[in-house]
Protein backbone atom coordinates (compact mmCIF):
# COMPACT_ATOMS: atom_id res chain seq x y z
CA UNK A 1 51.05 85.07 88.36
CA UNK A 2 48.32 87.73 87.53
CA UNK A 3 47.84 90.47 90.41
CA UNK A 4 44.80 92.52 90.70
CA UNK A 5 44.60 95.98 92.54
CA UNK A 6 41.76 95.55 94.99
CA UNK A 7 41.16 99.54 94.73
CA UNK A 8 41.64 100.63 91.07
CA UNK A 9 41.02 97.00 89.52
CA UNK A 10 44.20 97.06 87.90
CA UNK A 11 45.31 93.56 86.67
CA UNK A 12 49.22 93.40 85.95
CA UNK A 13 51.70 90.63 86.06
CA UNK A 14 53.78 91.50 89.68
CA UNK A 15 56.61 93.96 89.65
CA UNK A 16 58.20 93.24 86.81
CA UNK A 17 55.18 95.01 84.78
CA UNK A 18 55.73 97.62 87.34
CA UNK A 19 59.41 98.41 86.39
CA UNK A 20 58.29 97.82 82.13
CA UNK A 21 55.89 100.92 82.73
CA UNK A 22 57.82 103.31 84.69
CA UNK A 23 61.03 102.65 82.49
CA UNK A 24 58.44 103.56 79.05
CA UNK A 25 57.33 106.82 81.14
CA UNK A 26 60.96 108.12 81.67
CA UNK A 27 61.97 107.28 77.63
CA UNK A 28 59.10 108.88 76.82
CA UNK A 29 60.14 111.98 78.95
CA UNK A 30 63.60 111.72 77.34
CA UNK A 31 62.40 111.87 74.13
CA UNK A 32 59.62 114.29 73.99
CA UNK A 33 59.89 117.44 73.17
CA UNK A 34 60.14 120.26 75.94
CA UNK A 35 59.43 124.32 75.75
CA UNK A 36 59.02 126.49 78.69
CA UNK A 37 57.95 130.37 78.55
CA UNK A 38 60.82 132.39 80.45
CA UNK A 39 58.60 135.35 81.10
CA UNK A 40 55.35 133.48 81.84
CA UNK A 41 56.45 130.54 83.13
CA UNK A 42 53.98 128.12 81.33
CA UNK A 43 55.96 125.02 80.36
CA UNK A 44 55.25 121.72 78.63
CA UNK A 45 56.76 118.36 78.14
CA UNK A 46 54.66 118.09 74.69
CA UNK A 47 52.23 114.85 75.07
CA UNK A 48 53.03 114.47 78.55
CA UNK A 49 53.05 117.25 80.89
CA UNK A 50 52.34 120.63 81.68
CA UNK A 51 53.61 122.70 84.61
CA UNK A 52 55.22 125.85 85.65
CA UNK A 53 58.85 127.05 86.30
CA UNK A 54 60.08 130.07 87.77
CA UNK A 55 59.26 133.19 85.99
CA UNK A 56 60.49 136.83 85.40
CA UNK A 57 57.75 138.26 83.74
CA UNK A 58 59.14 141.81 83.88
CA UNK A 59 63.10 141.80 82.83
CA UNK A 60 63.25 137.74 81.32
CA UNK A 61 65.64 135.20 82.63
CA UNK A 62 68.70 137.25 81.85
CA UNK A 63 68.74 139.58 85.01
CA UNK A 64 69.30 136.39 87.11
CA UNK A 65 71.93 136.50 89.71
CA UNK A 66 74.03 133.68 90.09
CA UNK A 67 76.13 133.85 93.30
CA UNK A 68 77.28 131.66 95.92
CA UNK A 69 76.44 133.20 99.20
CA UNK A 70 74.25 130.87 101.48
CA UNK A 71 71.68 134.02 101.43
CA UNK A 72 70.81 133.71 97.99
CA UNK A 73 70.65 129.77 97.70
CA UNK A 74 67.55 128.22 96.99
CA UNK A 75 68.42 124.89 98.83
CA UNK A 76 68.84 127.47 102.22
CA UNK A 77 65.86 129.20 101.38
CA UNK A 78 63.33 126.23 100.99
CA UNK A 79 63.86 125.05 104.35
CA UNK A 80 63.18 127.93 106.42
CA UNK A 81 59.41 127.40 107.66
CA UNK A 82 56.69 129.89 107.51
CA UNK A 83 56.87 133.04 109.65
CA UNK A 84 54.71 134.46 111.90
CA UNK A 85 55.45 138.35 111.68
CA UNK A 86 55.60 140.78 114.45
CA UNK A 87 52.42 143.20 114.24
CA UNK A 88 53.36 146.40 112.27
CA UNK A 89 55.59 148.98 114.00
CA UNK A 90 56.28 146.60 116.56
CA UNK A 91 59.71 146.81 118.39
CA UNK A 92 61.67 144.25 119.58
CA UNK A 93 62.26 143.67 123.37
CA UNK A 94 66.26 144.58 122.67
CA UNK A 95 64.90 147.51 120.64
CA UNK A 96 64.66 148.64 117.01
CA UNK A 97 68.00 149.65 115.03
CA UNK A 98 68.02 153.56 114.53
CA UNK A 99 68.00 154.63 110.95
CA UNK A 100 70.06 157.74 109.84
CA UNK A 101 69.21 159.38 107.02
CA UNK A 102 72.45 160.80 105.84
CA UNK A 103 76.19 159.78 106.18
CA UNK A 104 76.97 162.64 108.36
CA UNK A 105 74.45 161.46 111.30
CA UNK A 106 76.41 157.60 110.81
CA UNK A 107 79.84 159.61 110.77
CA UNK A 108 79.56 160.17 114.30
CA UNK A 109 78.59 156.88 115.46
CA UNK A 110 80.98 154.86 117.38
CA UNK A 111 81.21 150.89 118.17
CA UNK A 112 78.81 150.18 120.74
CA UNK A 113 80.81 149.71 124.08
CA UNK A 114 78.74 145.57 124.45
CA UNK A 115 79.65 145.13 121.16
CA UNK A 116 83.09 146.14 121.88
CA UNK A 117 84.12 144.60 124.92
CA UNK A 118 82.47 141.15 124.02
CA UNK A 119 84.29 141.50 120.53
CA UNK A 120 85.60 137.89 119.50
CA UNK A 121 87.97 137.69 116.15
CA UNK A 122 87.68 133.96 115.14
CA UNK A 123 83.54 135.06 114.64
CA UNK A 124 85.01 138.35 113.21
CA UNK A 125 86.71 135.55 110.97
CA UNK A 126 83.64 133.47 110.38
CA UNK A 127 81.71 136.44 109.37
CA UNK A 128 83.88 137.50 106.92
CA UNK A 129 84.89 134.53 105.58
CA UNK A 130 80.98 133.96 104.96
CA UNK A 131 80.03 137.20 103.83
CA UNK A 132 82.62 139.49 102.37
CA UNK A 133 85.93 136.95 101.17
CA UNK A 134 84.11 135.86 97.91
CA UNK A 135 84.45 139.76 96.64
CA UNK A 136 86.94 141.19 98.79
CA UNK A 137 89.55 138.38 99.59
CA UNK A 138 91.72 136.74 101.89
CA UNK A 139 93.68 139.57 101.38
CA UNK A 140 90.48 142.37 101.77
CA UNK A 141 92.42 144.35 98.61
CA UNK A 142 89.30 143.23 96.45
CA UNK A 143 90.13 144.29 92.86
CA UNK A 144 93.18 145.98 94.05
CA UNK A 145 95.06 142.47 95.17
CA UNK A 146 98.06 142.33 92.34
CA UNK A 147 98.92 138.51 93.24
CA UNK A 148 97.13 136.32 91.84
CA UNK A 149 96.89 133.73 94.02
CA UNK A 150 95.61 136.00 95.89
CA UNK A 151 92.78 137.09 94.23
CA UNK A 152 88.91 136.69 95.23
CA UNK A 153 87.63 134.27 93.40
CA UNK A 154 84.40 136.68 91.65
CA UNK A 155 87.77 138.88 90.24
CA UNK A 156 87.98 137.09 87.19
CA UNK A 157 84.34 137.06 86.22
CA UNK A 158 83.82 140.73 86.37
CA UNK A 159 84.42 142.27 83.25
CA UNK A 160 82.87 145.94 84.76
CA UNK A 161 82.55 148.04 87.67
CA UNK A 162 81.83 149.09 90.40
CA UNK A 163 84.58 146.77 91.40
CA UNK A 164 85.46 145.40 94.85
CA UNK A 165 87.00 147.93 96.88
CA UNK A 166 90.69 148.08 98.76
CA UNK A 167 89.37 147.31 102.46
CA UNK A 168 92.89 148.65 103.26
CA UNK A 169 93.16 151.40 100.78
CA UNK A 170 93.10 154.86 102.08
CA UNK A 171 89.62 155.64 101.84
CA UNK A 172 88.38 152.80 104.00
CA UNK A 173 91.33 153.62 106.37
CA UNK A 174 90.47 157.43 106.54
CA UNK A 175 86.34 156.75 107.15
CA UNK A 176 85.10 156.74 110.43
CA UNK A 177 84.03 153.56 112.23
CA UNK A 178 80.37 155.15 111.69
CA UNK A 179 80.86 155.78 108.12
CA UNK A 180 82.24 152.10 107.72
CA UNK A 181 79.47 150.98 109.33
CA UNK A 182 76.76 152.80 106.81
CA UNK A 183 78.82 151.16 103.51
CA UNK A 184 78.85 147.49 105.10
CA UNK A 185 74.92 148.16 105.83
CA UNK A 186 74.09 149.42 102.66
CA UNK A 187 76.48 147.74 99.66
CA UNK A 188 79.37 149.66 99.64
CA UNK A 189 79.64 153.62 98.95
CA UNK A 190 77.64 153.27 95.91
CA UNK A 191 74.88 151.48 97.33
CA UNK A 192 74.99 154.18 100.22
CA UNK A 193 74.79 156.83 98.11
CA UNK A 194 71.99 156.01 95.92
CA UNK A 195 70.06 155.05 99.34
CA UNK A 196 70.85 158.65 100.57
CA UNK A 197 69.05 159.55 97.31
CA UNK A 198 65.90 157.97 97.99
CA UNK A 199 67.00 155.05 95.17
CA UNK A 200 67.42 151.82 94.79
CA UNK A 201 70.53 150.15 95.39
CA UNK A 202 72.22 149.13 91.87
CA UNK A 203 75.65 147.85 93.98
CA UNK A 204 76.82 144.67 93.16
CA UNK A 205 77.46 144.61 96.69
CA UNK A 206 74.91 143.21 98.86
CA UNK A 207 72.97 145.49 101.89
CA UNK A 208 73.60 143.89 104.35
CA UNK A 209 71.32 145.98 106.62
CA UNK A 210 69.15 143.29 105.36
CA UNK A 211 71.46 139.79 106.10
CA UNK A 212 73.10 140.47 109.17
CA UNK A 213 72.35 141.81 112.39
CA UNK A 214 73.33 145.14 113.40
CA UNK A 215 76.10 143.55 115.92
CA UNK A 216 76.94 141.49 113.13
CA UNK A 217 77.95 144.34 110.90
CA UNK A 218 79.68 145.89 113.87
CA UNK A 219 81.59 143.28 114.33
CA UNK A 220 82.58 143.54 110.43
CA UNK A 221 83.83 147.32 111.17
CA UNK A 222 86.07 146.30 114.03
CA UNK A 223 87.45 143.42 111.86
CA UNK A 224 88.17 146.17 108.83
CA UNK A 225 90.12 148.24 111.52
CA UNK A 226 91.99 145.36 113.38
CA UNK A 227 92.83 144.15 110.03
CA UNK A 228 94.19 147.81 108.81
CA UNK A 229 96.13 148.31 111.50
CA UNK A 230 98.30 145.19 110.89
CA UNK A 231 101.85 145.83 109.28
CA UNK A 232 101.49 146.08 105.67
């Protein structure tokens, strides 16, 4: 039985033809030839289609970060809707985070007493088990952990440094709460230094000034501390 298309005038034979044509479209996508431009992103199923694909038109495809945090996931990203931004220099009804511009203004800083008292460690948990266990491990001795079962799971990728610090090693024990709170805000003491310096962050470590909240990362610093002051 012949079937005609009242719109496009289109005379096939029912959906068998149907099925022919779309299974000759995907062969010839299988078999054509494909090249895509890292840097400009032009790309081209030769004879069939052209499109575009993510570009780095500056550095090329190899500076790519592959990692496995939820905050770097495209499939997280692509369903958060547009934003409507608060007008610039806005501040927020609970009020704007106070920036310090060197580590001896965050020295002094303590927990905030709200933070504090309303403290809960299975979100302490959650946090870190989100955020921080992927570099720093179960364990929070990072590249320091000797067992290997043990180990965060990014250890045996990393073939350079900066690596993931001892969160129970003697520096991190000997830094104030304040000066904890700068490096989990800021990727680490590296990241916090070359901030400091009025540069960019090259730590492998995110800031994550810019993932969490500021109670959030509190929350992190009284984790660290209940954490180091359990029996070795």
């Amino acid at each position: 039985m012949s079937i005609r298309n009242a719109k496009t005038g289109f005379r096939g034979h029912g959906p068998r033809t149907w099925c022919t044509a779309l299974a000759v479209a995907a062969a010839m996508l299988v078999v054509a030839a494909c090249s895509a431009d890292v840097r400009s992103g032009d790309a081209e199923v030769y004879g069939v289609a052209k499109f575009k694909l993510p570009a780095w038109p500056e550095t090329g495809a190899n500076t790519v970060e592959v990692f496995n945090e939820m905050h770097y996931q495209p499939s997280y990203k692509s369903q958060e809707g547009p934003r409507v931004l608060p007008p610039l220099d806005s501040v927020p009804v609970t009020g704007r985070e106070i920036q310090y511009g060197s580590l001896e203004e965050y020295r002094g800083l303590a927990v905030p007493e709200p933070i504090a008292v309303s403290y809960d460690p299975d979100e302490a948990q959650r946090l870190f088990s989100i955020n921080c266990v992927v570099c720093h491990g179960a364990t929070l001795r990072g590249y320091e952990e000797a067992v290997e079962s043990g180990k965060a799971s990014i250890i045996p990728f990393m073939t350079s440094g900066p690596f993931p610090a001892n969160l129970l090693g003697e520096p991190a024990v000997a830094a104030t709460d304040g000066e904890l709170f700068a490096f989990v805000s800021n990727g680490g003491r590296q990241g916090y230094a070359a901030i400091e310096r009025g540069s960019r962050s090259t730590s492998p470590m995110p800031e994550f000034r810019l993932l969490l909240s500021e109670e959030e990362r509190w929350v992190m610093v009284m984790y660290l501390r209940a954490a180091q002051r359990e029996p070795k």
